[in-house]
C-alpha atoms as a PDB file:
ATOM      1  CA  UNK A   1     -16.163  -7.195 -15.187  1.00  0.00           C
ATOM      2  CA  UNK A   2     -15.406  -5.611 -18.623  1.00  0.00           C
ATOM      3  CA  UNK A   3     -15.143  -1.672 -18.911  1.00  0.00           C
ATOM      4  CA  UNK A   4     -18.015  -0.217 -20.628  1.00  0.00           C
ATOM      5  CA  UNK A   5     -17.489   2.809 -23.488  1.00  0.00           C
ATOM      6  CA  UNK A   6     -16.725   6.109 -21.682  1.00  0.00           C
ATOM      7  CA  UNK A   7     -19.118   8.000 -20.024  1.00  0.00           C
ATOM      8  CA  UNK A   8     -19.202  11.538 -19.587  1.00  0.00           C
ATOM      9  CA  UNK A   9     -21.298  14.146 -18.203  1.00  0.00           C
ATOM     10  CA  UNK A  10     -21.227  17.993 -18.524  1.00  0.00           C
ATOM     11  CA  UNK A  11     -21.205  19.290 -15.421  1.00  0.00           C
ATOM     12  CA  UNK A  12     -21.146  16.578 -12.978  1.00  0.00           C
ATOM     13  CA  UNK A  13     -18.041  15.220 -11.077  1.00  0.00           C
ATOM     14  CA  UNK A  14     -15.490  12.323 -12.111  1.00  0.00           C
ATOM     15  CA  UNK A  15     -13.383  10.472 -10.253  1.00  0.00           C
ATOM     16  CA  UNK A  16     -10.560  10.036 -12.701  1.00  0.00           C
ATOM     17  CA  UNK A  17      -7.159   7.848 -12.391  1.00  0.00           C
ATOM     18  CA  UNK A  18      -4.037   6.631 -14.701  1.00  0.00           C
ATOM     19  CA  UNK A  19      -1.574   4.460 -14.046  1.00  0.00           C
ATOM     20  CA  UNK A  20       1.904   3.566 -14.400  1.00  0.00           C
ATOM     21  CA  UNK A  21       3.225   0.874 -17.066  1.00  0.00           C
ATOM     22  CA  UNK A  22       3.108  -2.585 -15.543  1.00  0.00           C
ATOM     23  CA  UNK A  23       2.229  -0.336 -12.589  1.00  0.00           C
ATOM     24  CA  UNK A  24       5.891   0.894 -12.247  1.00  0.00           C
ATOM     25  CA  UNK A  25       6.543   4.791 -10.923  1.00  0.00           C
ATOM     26  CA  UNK A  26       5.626   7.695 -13.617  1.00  0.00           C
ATOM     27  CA  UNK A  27       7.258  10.133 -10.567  1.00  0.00           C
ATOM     28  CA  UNK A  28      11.122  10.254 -10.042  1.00  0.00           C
ATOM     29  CA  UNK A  29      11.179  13.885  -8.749  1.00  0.00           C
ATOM     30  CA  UNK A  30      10.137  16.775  -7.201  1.00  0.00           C
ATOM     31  CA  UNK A  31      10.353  18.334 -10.540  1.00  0.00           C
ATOM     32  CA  UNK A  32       8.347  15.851 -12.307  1.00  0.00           C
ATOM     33  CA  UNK A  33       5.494  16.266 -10.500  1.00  0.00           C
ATOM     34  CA  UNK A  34       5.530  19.699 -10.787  1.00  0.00           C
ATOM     35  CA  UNK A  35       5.632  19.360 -14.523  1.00  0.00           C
ATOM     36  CA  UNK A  36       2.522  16.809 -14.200  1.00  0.00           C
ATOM     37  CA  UNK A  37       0.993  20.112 -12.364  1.00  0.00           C
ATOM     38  CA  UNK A  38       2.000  22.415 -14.678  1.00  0.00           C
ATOM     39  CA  UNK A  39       0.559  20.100 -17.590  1.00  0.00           C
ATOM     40  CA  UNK A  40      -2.471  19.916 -15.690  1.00  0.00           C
ATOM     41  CA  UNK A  41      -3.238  23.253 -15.325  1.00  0.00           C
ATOM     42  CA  UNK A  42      -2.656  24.041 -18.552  1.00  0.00           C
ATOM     43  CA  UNK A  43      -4.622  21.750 -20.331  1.00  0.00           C
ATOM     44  CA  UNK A  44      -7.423  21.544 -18.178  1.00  0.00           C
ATOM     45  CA  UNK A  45      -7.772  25.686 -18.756  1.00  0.00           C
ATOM     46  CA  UNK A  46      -7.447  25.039 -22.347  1.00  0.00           C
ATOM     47  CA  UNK A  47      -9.944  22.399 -22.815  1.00  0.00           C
ATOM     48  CA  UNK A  48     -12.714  23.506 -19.403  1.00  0.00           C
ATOM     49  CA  UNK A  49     -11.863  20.854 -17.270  1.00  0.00           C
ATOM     50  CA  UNK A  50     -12.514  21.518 -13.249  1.00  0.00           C
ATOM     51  CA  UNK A  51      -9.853  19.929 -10.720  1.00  0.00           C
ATOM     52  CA  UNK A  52     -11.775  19.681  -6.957  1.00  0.00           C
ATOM     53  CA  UNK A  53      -9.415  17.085  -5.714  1.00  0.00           C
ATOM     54  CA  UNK A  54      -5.936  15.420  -6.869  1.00  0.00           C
ATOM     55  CA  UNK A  55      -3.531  12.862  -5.262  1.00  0.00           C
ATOM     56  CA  UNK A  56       0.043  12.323  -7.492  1.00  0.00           C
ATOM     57  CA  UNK A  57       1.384   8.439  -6.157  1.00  0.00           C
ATOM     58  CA  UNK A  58       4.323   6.885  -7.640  1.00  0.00           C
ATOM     59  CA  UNK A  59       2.894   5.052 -10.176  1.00  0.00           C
ATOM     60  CA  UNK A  60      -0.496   6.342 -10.219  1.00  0.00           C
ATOM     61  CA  UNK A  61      -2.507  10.034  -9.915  1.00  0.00           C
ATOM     62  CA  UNK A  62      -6.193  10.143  -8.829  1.00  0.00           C
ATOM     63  CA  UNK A  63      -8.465  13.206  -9.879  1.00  0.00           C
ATOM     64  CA  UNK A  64     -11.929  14.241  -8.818  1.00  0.00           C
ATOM     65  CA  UNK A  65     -12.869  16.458 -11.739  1.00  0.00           C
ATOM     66  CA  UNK A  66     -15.873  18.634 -13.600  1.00  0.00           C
ATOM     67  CA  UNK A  67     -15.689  18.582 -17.083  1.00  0.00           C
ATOM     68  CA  UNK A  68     -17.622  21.741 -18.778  1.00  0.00           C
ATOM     69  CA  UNK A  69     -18.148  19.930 -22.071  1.00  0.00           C
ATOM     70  CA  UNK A  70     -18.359  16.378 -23.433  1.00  0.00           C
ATOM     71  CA  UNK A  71     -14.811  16.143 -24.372  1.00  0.00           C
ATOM     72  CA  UNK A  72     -13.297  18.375 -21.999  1.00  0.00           C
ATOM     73  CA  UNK A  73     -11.781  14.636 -20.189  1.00  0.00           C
ATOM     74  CA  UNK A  74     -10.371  13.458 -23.349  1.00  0.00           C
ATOM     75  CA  UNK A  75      -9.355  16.895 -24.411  1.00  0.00           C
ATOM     76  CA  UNK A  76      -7.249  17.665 -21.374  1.00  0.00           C
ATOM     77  CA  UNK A  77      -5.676  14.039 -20.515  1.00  0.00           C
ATOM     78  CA  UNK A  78      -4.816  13.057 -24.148  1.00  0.00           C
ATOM     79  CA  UNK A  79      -2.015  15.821 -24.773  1.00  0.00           C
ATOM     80  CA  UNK A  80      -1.168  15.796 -20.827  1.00  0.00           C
ATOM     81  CA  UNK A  81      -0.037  12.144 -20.541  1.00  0.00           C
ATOM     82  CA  UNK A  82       1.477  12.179 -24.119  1.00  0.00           C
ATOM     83  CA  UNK A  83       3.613  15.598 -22.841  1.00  0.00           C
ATOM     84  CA  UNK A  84       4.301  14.614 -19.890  1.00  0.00           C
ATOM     85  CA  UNK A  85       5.308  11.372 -20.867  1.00  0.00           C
ATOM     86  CA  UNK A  86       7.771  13.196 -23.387  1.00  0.00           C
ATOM     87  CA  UNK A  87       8.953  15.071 -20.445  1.00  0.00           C
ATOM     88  CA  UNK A  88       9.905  11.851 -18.223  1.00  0.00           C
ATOM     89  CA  UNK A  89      11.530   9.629 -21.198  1.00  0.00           C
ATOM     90  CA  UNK A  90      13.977  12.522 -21.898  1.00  0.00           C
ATOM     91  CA  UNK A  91      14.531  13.414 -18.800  1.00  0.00           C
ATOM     92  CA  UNK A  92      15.042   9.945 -17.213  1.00  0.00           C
ATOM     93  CA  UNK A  93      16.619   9.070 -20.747  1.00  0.00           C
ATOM     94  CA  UNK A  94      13.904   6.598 -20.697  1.00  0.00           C
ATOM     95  CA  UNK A  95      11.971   4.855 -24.304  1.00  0.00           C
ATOM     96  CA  UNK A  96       8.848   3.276 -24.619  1.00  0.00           C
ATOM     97  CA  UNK A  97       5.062   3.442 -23.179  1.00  0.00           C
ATOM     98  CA  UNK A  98       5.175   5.617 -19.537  1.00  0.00           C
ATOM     99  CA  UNK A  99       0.871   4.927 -19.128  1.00  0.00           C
ATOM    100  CA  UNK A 100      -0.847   1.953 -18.688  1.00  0.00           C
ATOM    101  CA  UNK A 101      -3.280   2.592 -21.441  1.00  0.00           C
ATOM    102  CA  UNK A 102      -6.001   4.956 -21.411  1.00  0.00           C
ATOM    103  CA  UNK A 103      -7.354   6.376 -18.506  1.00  0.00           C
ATOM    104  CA  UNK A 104      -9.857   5.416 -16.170  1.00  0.00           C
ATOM    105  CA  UNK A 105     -13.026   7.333 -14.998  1.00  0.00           C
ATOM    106  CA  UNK A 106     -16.586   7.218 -13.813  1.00  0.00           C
ATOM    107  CA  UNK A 107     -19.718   9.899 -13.329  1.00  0.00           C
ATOM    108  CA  UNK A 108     -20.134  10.330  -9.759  1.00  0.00           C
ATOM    109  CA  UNK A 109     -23.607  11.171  -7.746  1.00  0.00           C
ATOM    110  CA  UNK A 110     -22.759  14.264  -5.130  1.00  0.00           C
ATOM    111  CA  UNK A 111     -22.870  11.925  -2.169  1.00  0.00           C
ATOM    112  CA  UNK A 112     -20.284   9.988  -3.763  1.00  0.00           C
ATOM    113  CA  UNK A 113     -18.288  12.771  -4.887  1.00  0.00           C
ATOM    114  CA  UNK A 114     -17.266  13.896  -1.412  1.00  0.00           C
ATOM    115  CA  UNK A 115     -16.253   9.954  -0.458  1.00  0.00           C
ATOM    116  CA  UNK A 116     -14.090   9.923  -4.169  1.00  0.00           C
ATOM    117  CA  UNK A 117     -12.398  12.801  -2.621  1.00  0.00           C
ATOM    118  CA  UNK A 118     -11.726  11.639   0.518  1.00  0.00           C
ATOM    119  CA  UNK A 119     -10.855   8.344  -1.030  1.00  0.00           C
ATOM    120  CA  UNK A 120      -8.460  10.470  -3.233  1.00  0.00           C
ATOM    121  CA  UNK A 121      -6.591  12.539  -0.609  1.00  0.00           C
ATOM    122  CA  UNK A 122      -6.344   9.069   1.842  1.00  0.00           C
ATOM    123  CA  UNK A 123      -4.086   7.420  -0.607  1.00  0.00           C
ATOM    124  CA  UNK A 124      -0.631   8.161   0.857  1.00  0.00           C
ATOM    125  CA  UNK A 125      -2.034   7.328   3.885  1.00  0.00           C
ATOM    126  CA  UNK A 126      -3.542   4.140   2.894  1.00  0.00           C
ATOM    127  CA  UNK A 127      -0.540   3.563   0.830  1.00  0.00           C
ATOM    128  CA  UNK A 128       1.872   4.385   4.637  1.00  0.00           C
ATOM    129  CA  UNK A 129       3.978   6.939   2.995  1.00  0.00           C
ATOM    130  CA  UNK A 130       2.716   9.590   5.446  1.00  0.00           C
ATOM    131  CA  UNK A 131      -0.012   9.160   8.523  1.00  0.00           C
ATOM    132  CA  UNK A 132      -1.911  12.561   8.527  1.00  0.00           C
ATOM    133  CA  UNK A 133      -3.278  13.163   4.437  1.00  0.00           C
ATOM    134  CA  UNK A 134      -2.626  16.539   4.785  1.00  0.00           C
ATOM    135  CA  UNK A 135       1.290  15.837   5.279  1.00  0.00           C
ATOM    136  CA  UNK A 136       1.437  14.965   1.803  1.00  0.00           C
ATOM    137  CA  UNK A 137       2.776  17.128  -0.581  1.00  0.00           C
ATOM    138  CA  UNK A 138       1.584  16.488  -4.116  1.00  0.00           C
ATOM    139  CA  UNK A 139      -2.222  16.505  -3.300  1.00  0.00           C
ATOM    140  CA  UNK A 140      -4.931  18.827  -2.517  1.00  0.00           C
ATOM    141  CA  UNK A 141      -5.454  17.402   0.906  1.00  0.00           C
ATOM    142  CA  UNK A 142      -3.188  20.610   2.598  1.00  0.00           C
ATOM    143  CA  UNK A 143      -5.164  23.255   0.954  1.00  0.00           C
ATOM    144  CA  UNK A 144      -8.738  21.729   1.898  1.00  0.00           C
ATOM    145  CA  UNK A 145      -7.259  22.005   5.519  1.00  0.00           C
ATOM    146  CA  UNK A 146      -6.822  25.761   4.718  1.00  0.00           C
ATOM    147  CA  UNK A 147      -3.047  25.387   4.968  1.00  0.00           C
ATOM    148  CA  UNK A 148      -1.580  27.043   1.655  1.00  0.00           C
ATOM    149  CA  UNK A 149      -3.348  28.237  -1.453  1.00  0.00           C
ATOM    150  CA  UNK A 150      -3.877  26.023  -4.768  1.00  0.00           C
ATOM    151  CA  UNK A 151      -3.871  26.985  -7.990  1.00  0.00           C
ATOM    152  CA  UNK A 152      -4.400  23.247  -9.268  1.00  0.00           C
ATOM    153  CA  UNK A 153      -8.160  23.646  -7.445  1.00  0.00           C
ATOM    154  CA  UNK A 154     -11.368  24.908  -8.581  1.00  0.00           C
ATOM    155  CA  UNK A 155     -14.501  25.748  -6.351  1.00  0.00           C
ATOM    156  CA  UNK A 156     -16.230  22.675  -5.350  1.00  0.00           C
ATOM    157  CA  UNK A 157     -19.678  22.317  -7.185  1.00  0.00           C
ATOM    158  CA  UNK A 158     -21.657  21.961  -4.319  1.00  0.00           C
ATOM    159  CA  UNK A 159     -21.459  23.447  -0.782  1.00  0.00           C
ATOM    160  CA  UNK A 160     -19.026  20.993   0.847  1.00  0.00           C
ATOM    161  CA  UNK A 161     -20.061  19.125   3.371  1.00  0.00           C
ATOM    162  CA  UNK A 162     -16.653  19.834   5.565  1.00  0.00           C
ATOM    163  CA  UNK A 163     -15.245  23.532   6.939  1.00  0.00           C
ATOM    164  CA  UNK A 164     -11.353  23.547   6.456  1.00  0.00           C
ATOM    165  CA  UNK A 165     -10.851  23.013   9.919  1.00  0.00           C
ATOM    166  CA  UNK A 166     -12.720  20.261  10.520  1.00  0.00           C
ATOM    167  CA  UNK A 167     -11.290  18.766   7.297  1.00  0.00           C
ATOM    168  CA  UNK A 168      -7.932  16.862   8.833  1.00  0.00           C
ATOM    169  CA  UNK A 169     -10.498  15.056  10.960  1.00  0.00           C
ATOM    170  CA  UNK A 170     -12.838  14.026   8.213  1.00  0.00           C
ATOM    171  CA  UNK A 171     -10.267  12.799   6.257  1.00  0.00           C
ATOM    172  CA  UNK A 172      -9.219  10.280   9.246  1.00  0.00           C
ATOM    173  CA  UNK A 173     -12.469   8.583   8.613  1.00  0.00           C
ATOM    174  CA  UNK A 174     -11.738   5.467   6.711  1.00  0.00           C
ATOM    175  CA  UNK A 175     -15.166   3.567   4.895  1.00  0.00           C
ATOM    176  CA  UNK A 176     -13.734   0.810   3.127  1.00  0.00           C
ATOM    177  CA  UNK A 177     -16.886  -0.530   1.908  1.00  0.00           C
ATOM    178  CA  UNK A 178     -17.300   3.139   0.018  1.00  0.00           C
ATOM    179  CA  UNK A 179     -13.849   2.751  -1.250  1.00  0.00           C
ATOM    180  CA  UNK A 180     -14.091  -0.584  -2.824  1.00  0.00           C
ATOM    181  CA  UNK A 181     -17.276   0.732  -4.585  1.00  0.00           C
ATOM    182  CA  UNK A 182     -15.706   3.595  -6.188  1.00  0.00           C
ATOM    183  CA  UNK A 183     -12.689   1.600  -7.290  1.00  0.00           C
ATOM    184  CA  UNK A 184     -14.941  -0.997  -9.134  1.00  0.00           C
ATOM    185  CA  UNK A 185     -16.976   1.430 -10.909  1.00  0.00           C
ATOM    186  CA  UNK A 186     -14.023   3.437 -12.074  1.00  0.00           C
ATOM    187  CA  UNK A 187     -12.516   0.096 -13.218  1.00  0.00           C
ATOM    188  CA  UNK A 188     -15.552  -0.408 -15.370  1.00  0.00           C
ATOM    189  CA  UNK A 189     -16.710   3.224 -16.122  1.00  0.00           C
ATOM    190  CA  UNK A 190     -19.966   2.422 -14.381  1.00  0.00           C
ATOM    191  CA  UNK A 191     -21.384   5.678 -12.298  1.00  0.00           C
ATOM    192  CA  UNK A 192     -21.399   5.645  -8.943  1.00  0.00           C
ATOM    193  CA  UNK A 193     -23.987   6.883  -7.208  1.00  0.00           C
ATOM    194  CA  UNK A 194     -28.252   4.964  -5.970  1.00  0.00           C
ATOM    195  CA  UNK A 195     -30.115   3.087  -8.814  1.00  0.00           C
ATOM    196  CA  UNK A 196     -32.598   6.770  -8.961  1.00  0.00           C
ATOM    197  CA  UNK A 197     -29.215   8.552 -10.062  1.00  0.00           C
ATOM    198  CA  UNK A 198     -28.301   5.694 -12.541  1.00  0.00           C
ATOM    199  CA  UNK A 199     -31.358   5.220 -13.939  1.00  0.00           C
ATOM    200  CA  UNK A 200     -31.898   9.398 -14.822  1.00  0.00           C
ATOM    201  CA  UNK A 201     -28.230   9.249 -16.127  1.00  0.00           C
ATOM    202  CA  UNK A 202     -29.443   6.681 -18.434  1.00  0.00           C
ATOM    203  CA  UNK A 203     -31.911   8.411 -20.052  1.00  0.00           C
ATOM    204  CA  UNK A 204     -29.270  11.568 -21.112  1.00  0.00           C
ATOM    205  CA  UNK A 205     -26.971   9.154 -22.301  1.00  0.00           C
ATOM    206  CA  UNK A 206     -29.623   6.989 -24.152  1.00  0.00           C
ATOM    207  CA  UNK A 207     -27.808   3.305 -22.657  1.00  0.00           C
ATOM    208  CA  UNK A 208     -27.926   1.032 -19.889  1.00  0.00           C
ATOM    209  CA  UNK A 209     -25.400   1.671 -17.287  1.00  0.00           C
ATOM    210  CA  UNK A 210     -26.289  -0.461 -14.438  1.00  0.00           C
ATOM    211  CA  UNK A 211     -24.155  -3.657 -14.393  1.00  0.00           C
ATOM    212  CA  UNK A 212     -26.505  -6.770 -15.247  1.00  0.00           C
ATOM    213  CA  UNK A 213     -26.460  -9.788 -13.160  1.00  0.00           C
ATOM    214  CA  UNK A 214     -24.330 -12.693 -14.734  1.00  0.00           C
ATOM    215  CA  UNK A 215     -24.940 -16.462 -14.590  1.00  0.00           C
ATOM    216  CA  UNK A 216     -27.884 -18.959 -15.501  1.00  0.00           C
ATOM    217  CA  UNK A 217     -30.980 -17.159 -14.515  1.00  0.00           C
ATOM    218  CA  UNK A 218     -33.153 -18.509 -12.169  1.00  0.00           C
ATOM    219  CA  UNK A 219     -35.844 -20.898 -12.846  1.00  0.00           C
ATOM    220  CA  UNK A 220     -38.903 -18.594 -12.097  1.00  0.00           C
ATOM    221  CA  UNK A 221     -37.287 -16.018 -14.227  1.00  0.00           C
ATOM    222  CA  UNK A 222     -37.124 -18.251 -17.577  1.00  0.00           C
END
């Protein structure tokens, strides 16, 4: 299924990811993923852009994020890549493209946005490079448990549906079904979320957004 021209919407959550070259590792250190941080925080200040949620893989980093304004995802993840990029290739005395294009994203209802971030904070356990989500470093999963402060995070936009101490738990909770959704609809920009919440985002954005059937119709629909 083709990706559809970027959608956006003030004020709403994203789930947000970017991947490696040929899917090879972006991360080689400790210190470059602190630098992706750094970058991060920076931009995403600059330019009104909301973390709620992050995961940094290997080759990949997943977001959940509120843009304030139109452009605030474009604004924020065009000079962070392109820096951070910069950062790797000298330091790794690398040359050539670090990204796999342009990033990836899709609008997500609220129901959805609490399954992007738990889909987002499984990944390094889904991935078996830890078994609790929490035990891994380079994501927000340790301070949603209440175990350290984050200055990556902002206030969810929506009372959550999880306490910090029942968040470990939650986060054990595997819905694959939920997960495969999200991953399409990032893949092709579509929003996630019921056909009510599609079909209302349609009429602020002024296009169809729900994916249309393909193949021969059917004979009593000719």
């Amino acid at each position: 299924m083709p990706r559809m021209a970027r959608v956006v919407i003030q004020g709403m959550p994203h789930h947000v990811t970017q991947r490696g070259n040929r899917r090879e590792d972006v991360f080689f250190c400790d210190n470059d993923r602190q630098k992706y941080l750094q970058l991060l925080l920076k931009y995403s200040d600059q330019h009104g852009l909301s973390t709620i949620a992050y995961c940094l893989m290997p080759n990949h980093v997943h977001l959940v994020c509120v843009p304030k304004h139109a452009a605030s995802l474009a604004a924020t993840f065009k000079p962070l890549n392109l820096r951070y990029a910069q950062h790797v290739n000298w330091t790794q005395d690398l040359t050539g493209r670090l990204w796999q294009g342009r990033f990836f994203s899709c609008v997500l209802s609220e129901k959805h946005m609490w399954n992007a971030i738990r889909y987002v904070e499984r990944n390094p356990v889904r991935a078996g490079l830890v078994r609790r989500a929490a035990d891994w470093p380079w994501s927000s999963a340790s301070a949603h448990c209440g175990k350290r402060h984050d200055p990556i995070l902002s206030p969810f936009p929506a009372d959550p549906w999880v306490l910090p101490d029942a968040w470990a738990d939650w986060l054990a909770i595997q819905e694959e079904q939920v997960v495969e959704e999200i991953r399409l609809c990032t893949r092709t920009g579509r929003p996630v979320g019921d056909k009510a919440f599609i079909l209302d985002l349609e009429k602020r954005v002024g296009r169809p957004l729900i994916a249309k059937s393909v193949g021969r119709p059917r004979k009593e629909d000719k």
